[in-house]
C-alpha atoms as a PDB file:
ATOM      1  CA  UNK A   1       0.000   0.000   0.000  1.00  0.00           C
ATOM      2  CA  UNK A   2       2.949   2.419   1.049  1.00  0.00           C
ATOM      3  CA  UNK A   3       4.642   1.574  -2.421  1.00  0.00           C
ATOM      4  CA  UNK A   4       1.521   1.863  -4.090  1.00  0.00           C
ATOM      5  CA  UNK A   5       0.893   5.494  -2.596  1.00  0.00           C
ATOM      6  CA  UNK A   6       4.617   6.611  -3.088  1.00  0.00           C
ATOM      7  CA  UNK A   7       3.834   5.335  -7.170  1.00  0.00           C
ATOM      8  CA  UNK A   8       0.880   7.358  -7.726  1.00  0.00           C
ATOM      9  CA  UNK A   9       2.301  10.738  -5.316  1.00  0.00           C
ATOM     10  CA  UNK A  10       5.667  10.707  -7.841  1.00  0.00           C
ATOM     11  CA  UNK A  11       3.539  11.617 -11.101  1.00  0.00           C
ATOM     12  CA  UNK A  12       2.029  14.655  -9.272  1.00  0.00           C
ATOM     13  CA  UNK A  13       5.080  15.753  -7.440  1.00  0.00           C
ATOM     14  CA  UNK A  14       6.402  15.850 -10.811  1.00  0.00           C
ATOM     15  CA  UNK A  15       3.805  17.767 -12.339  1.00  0.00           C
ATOM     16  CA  UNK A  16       3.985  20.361  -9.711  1.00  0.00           C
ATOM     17  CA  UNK A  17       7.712  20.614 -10.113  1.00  0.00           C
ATOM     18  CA  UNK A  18       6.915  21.801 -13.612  1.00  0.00           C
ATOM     19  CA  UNK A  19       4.289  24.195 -12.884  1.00  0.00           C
ATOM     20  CA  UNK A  20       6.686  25.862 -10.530  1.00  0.00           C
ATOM     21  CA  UNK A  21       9.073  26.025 -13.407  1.00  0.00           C
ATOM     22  CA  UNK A  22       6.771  27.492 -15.699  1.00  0.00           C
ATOM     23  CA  UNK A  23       5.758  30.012 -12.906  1.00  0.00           C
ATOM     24  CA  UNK A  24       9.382  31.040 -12.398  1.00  0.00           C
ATOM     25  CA  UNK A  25       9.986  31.396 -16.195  1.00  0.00           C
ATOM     26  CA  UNK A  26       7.217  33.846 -16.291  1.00  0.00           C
ATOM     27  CA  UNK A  27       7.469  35.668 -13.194  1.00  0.00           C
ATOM     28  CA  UNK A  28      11.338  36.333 -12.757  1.00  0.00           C
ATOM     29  CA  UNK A  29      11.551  38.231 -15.209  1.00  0.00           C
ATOM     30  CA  UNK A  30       8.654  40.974 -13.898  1.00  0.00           C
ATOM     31  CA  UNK A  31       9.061  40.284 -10.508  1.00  0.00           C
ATOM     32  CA  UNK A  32       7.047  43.526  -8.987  1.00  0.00           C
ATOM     33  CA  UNK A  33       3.992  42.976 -11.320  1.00  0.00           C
ATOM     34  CA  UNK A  34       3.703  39.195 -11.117  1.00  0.00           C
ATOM     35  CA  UNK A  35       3.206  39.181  -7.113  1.00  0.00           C
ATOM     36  CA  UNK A  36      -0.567  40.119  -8.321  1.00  0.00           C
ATOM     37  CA  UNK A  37      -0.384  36.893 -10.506  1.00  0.00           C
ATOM     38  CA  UNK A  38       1.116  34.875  -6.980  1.00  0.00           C
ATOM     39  CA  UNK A  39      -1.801  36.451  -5.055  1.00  0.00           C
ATOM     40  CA  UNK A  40      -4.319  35.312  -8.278  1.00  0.00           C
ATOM     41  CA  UNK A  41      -3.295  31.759  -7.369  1.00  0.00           C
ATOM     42  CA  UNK A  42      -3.092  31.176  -4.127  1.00  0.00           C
ATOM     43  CA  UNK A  43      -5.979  33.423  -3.476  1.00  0.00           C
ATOM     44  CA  UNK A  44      -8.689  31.318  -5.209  1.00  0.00           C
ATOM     45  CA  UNK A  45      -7.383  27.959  -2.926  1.00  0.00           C
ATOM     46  CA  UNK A  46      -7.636  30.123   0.369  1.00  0.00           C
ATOM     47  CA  UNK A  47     -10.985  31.774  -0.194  1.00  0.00           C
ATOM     48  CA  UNK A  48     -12.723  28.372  -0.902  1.00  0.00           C
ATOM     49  CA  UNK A  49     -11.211  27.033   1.986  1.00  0.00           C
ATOM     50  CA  UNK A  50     -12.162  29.525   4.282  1.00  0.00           C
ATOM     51  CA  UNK A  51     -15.385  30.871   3.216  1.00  0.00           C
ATOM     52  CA  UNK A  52     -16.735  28.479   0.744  1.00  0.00           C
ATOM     53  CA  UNK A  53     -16.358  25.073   2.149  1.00  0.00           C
ATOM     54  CA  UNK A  54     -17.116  26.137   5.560  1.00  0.00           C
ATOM     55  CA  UNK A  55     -20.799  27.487   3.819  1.00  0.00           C
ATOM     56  CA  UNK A  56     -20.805  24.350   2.023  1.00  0.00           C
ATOM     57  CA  UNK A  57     -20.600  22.330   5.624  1.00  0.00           C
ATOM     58  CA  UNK A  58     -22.966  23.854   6.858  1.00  0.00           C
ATOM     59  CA  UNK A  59     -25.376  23.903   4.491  1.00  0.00           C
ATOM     60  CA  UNK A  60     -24.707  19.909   4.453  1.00  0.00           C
ATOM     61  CA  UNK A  61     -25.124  19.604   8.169  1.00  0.00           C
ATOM     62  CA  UNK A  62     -28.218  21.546   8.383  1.00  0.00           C
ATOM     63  CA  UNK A  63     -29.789  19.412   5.391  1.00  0.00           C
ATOM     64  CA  UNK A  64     -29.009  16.114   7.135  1.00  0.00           C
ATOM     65  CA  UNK A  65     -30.328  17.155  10.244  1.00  0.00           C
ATOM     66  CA  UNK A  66     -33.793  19.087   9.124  1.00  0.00           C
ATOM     67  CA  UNK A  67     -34.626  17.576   5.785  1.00  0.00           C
ATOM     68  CA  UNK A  68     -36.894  13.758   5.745  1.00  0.00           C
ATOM     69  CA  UNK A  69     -35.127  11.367   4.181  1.00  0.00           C
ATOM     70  CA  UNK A  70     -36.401  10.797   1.341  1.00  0.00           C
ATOM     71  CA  UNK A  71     -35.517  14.705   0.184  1.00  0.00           C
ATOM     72  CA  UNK A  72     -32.102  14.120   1.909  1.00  0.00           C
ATOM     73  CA  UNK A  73     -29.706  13.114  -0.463  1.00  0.00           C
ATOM     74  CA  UNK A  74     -31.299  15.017  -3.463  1.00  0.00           C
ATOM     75  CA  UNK A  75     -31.451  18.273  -1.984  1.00  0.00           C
ATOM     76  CA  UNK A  76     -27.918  17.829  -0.859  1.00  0.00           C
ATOM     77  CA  UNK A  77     -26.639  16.880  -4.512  1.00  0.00           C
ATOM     78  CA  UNK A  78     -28.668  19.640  -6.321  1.00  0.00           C
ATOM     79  CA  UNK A  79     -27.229  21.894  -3.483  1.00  0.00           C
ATOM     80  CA  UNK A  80     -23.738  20.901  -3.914  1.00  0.00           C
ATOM     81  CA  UNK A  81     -24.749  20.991  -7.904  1.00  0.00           C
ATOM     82  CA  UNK A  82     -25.955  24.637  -7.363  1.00  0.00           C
ATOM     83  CA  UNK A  83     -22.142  25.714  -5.321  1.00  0.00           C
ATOM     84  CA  UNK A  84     -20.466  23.993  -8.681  1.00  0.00           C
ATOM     85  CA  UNK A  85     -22.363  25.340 -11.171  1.00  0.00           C
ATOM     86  CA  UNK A  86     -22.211  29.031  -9.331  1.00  0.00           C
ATOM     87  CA  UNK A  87     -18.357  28.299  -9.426  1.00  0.00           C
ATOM     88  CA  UNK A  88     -18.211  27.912 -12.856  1.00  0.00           C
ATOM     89  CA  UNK A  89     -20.389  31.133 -13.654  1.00  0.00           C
ATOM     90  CA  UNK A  90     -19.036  33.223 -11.382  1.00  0.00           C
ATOM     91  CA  UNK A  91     -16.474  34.653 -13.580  1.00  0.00           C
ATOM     92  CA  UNK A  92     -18.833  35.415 -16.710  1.00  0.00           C
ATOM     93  CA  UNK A  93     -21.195  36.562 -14.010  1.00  0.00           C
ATOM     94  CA  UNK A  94     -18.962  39.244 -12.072  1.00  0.00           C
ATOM     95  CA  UNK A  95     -17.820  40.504 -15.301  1.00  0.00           C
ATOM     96  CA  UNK A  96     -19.032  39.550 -19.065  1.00  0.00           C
ATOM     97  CA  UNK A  97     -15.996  39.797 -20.457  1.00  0.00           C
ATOM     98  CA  UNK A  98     -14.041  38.716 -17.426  1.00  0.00           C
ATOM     99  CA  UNK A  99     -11.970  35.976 -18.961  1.00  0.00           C
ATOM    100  CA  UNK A 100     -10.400  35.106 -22.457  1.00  0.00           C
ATOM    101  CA  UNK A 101     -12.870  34.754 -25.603  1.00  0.00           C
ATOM    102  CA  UNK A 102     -13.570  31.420 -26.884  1.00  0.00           C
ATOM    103  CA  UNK A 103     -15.632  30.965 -29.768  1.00  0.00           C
ATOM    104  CA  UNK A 104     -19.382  30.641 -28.602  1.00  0.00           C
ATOM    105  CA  UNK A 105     -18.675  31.238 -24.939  1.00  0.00           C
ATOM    106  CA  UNK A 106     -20.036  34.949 -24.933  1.00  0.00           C
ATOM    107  CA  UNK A 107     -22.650  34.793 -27.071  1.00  0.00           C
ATOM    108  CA  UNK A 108     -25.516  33.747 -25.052  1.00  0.00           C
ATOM    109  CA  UNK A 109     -26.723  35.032 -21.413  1.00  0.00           C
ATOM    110  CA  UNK A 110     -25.079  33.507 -19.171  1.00  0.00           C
ATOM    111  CA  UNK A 111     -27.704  34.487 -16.695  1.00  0.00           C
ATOM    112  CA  UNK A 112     -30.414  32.838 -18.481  1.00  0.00           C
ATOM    113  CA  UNK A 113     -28.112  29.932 -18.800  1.00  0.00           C
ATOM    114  CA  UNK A 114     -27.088  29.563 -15.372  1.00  0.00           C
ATOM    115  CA  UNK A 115     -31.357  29.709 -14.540  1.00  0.00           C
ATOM    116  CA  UNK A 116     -31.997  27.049 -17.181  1.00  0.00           C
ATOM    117  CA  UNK A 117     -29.310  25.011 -15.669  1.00  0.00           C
ATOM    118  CA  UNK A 118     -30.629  24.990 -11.681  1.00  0.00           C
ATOM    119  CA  UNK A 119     -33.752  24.721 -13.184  1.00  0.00           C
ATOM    120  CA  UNK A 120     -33.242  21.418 -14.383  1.00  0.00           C
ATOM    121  CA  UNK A 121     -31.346  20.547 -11.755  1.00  0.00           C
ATOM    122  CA  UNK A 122     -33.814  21.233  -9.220  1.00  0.00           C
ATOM    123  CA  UNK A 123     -36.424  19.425 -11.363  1.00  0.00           C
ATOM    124  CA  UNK A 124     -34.272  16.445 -11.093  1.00  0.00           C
ATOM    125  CA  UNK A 125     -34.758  16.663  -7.276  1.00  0.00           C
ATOM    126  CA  UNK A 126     -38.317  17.053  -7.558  1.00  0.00           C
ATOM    127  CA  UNK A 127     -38.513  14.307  -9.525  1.00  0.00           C
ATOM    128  CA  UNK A 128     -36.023  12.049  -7.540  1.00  0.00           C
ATOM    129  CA  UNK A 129     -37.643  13.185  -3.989  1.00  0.00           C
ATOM    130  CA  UNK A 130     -40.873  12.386  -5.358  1.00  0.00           C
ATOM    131  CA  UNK A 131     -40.049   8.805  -6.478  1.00  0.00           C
ATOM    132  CA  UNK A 132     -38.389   8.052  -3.665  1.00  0.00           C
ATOM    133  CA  UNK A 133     -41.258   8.976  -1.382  1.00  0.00           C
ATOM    134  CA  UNK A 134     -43.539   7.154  -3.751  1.00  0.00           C
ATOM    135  CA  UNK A 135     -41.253   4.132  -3.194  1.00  0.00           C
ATOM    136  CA  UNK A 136     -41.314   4.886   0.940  1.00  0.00           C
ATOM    137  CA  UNK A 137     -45.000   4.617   1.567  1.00  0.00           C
ATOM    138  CA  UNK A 138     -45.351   1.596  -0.891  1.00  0.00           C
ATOM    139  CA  UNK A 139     -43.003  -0.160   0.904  1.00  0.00           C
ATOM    140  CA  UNK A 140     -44.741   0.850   4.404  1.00  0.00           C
ATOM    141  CA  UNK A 141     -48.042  -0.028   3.140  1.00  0.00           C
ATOM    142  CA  UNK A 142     -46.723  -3.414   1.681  1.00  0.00           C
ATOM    143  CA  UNK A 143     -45.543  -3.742   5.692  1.00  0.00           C
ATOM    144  CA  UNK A 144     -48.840  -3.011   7.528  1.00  0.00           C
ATOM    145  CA  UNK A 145     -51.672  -5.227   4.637  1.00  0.00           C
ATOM    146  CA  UNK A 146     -51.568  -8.796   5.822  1.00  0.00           C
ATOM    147  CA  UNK A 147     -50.499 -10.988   3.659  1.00  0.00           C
ATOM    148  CA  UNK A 148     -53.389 -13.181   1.848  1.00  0.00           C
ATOM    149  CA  UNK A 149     -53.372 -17.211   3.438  1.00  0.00           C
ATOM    150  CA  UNK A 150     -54.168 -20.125   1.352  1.00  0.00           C
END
């Protein structure tokens, strides 16, 4: 298992070796006005872990404990669906133009998008919470009939 580990830790040990290459390359040169470019990456990595995913436990917590089980693990899937999709937005959101043009990425609303998305999401929950529900009280009333005798 220790080998095993050590085997599949050397690939991305590597990997981040290069990136930090490929950081140096670029920021040595304009040391002053890459700091911002430092603070871009590490930045992203600190404010998830100290804002986000303590939100994000939370929110899970308080699901499990309030919600019946049946809506459970839905709701908590098309919640932690919601955070993901919100991630990926977020920059298009904040500002329209906010990151590098790619062919077709700009030209719809990325509002309406977004709202189409969780909309479907949400339905899926519906849909799943529903079923599972349905599922529940068959099962409970297949409990309680007695059972024909011959």
């Amino acid at each position: 298992m220790k080998t095993a580990r050590i085997l599949l830790a050397l690939p991305g040990l590597a990997a981040l070796a290069y990136g930090i290459v490929l950081f140096l390359d670029y920021a040595a040169p304009a040391w002053p006005d890459s700091f911002t470019t430092l603070l871009w990456i590490g930045g992203g990595p600190i404010v998830n872990d100290a804002v986000f995913a303590p939100i994000a436990g939370v929110i899970g917590l308080l699901l499990a404990r309030f919600l019946p089980l049946p809506w459970r693990g839905p709701v908590q899937v098309g919640a932690a669906l919601t955070a993901v999709l919100g991630f990926v937005a977020f920059p298009l959101l904040w500002r329209a133009y906010g990151v590098p043009a790619k062919p077709g990425l700009h030209d719809g609303n990325t509002w309406l998008g977004l709202l189409a998305t969780l909309a479907v999401v949400w339905s899926a929950v519906l849909v799943v919470s529903l079923v599972r529900i349905v599922q529940v009280r068959r099962q409970a009333a297949r409990k309680i009939r007695p059972r024909a005798r011959s």
